[in-house]
C-alpha atoms as a PDB file:
ATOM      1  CA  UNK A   1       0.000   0.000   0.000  1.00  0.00           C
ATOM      2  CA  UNK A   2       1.614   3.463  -0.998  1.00  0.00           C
ATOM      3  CA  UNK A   3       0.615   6.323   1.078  1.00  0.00           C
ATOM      4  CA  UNK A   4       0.410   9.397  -0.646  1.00  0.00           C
ATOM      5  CA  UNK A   5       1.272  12.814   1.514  1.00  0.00           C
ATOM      6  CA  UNK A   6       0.144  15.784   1.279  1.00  0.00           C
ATOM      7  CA  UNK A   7       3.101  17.250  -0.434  1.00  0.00           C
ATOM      8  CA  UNK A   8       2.328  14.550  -3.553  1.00  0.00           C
ATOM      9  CA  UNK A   9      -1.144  16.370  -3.742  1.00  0.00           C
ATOM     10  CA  UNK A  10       0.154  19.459  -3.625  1.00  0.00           C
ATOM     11  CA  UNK A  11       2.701  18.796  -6.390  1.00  0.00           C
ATOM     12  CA  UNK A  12       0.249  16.995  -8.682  1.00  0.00           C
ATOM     13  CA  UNK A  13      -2.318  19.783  -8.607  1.00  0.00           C
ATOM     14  CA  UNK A  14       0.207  22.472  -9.435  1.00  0.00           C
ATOM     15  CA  UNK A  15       1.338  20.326 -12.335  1.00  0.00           C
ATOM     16  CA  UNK A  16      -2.206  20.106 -13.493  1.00  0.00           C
ATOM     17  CA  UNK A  17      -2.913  23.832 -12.738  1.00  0.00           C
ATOM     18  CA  UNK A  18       0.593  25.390 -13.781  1.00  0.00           C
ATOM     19  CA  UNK A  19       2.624  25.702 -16.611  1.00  0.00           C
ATOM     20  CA  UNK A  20       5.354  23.781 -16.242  1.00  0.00           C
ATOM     21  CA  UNK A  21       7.695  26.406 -15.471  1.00  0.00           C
ATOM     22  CA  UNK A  22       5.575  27.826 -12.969  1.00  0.00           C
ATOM     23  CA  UNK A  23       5.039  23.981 -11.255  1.00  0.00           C
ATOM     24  CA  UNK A  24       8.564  24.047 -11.348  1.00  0.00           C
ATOM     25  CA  UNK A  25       9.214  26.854  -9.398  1.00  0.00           C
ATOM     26  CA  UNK A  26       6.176  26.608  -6.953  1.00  0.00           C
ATOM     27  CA  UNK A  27       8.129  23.277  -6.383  1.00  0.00           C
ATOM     28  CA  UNK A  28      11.656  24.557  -5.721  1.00  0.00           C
ATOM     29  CA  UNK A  29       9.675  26.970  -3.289  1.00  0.00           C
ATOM     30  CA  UNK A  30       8.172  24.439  -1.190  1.00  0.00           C
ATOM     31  CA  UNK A  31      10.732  22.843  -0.428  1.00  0.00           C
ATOM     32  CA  UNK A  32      13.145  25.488  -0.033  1.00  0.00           C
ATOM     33  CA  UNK A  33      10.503  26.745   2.986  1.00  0.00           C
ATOM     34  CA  UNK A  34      10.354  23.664   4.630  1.00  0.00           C
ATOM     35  CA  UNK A  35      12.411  24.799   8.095  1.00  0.00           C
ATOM     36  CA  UNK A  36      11.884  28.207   7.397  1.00  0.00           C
ATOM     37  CA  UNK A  37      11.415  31.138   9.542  1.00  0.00           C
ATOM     38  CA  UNK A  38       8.322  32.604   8.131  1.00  0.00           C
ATOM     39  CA  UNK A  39       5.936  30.949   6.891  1.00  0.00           C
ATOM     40  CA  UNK A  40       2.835  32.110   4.571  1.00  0.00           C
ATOM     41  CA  UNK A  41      -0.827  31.238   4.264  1.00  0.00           C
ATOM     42  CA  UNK A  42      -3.102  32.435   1.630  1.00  0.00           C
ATOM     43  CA  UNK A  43      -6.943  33.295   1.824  1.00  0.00           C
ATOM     44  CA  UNK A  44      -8.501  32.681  -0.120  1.00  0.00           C
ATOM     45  CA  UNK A  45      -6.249  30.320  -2.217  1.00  0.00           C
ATOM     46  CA  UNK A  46      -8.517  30.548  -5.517  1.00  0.00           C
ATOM     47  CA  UNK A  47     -11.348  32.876  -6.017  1.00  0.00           C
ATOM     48  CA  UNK A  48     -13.406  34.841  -8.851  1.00  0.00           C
ATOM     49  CA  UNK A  49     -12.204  38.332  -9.510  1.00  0.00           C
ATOM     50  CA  UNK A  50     -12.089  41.082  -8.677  1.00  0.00           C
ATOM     51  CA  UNK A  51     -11.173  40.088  -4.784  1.00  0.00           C
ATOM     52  CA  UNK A  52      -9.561  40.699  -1.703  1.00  0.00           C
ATOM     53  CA  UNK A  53      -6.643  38.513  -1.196  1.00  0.00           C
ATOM     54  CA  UNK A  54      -5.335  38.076   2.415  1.00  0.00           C
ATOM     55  CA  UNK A  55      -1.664  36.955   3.250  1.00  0.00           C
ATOM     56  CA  UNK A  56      -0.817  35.967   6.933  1.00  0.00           C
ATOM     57  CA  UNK A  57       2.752  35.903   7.230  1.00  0.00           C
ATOM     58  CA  UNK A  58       3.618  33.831  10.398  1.00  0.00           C
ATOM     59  CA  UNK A  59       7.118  34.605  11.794  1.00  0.00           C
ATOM     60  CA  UNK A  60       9.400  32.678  14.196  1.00  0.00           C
ATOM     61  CA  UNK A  61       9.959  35.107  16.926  1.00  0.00           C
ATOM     62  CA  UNK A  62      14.212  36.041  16.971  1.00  0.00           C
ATOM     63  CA  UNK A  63      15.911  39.218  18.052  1.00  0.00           C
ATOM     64  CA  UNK A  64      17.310  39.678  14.221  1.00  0.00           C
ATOM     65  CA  UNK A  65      14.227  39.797  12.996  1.00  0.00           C
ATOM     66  CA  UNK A  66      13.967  43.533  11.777  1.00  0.00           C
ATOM     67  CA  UNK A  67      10.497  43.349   8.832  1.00  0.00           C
ATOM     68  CA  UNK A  68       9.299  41.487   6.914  1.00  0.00           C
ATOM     69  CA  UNK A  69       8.185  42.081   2.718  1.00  0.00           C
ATOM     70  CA  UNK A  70       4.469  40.796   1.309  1.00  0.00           C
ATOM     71  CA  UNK A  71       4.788  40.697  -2.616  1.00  0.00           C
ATOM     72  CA  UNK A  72       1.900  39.792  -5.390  1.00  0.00           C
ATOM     73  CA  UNK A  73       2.655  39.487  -8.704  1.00  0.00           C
ATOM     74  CA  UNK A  74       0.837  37.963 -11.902  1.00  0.00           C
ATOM     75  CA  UNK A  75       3.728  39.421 -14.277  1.00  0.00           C
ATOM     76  CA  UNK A  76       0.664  42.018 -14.889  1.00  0.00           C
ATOM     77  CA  UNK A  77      -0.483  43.211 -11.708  1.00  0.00           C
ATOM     78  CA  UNK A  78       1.972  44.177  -8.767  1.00  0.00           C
ATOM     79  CA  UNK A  79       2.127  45.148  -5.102  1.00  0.00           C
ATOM     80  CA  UNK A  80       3.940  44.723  -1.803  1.00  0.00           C
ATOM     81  CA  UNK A  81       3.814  45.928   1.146  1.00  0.00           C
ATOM     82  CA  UNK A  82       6.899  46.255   4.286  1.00  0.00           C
ATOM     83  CA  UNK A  83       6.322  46.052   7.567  1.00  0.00           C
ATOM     84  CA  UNK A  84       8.956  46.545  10.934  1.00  0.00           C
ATOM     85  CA  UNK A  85       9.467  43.866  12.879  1.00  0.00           C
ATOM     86  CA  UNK A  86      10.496  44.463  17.063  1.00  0.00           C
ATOM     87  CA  UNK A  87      13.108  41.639  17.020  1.00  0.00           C
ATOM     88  CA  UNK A  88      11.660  38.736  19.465  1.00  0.00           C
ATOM     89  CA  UNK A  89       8.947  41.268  20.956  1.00  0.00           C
ATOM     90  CA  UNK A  90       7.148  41.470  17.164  1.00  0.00           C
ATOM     91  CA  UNK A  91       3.793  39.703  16.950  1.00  0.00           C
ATOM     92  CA  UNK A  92       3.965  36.409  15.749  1.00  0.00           C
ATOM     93  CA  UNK A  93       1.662  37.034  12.797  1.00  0.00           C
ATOM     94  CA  UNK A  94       1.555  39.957  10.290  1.00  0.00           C
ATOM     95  CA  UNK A  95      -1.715  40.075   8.192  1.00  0.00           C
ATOM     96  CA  UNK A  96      -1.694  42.206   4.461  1.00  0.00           C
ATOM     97  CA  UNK A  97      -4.832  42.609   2.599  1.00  0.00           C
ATOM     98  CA  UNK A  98      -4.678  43.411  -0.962  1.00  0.00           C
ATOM     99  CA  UNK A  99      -7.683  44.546  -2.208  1.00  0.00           C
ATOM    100  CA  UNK A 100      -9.864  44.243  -5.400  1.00  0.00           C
ATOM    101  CA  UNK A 101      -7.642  42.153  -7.825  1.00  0.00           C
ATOM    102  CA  UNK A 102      -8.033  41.177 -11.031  1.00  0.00           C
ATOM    103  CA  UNK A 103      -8.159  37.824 -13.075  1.00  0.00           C
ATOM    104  CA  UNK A 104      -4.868  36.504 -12.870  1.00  0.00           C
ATOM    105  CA  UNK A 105      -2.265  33.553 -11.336  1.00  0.00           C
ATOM    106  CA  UNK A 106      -0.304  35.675  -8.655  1.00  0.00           C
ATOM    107  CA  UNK A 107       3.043  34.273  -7.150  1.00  0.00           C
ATOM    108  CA  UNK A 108       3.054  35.281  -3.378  1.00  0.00           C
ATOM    109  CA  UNK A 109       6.182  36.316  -2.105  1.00  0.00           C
ATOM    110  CA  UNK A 110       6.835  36.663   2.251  1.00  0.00           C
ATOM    111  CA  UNK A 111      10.341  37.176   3.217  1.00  0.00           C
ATOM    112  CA  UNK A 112      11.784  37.689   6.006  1.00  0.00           C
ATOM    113  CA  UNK A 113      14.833  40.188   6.947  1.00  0.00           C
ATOM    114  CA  UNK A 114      16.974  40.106   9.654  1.00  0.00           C
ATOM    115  CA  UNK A 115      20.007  42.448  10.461  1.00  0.00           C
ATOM    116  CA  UNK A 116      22.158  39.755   8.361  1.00  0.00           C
ATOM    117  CA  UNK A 117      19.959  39.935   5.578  1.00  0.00           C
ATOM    118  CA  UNK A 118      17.543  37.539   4.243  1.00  0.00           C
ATOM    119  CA  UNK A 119      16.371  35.304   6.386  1.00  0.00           C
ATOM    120  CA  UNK A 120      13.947  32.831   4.776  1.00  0.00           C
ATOM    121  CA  UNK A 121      11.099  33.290   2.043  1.00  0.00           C
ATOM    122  CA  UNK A 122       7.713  31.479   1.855  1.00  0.00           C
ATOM    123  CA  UNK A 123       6.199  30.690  -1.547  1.00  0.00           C
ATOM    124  CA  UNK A 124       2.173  30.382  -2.441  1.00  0.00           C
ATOM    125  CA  UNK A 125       0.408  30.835  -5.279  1.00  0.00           C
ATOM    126  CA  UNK A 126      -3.122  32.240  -5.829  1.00  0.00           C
ATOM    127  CA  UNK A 127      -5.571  31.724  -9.116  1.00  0.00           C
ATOM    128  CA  UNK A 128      -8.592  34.512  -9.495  1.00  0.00           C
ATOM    129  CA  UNK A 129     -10.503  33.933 -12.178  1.00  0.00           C
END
């Protein structure tokens, strides 16, 4: 008996619902955030458009931790949005809404910066049609 994980899913339905290229990447992402310091959830994941998109960015509390960056981007429509980070003391979540988008397949960008520098990025796609 195989037993299929999540991550299997998750890989076959961006194969079906990506280019390749794009399946590639969204790949490459998810497992480059596995162990990360931020992590990023998406709501809702897919929608019709226009809508409001929100991204929770969920941050490992560290006293390097200085902001963190929120980008959307369907190589036609673009926005991001920075917010300051209080080291350890920051909340543990940081919520962005982006508002009224159109039809598109938007790459979701959250990174995290530290005073070193780049300290992990988190990876999610979102489909409005």
């Amino acid at each position: 008996m195989k037993i299929v994980t999540a991550e299997t899913v998750l890989a076959m339905w961006l194969a079906a619902a990506l280019s390749a290229p794009q399946a590639l990447e969204a790949l490459e992402a998810l497992e480059a955030s596995t162990g990360s310091p931020v992590e990023a959830r998406v709501v809702p994941p897919t929608a019709y458009a226009p809508s409001d998109v929100l991204i929770e960015a969920i941050i490992e509390p560290d006293a390097h931790n200085r902001y963190v960056e929120v980008v959307i981007d369907s190589g036609v429509f673009f926005s991001s949005s920075t917010a300051e980070l209080d080291g350890e003391r920051a909340p543990r979540k940081k919520e962005v809404r982006f508002r009224k988008l159109p039809a598109g397949t938007y790459k979701v960008s959250v990174t995290l910066f530290g005073t070193d520098g780049r300290r992990g990025t988190a990876v999610r796609y979102v489909s409005l049609w």
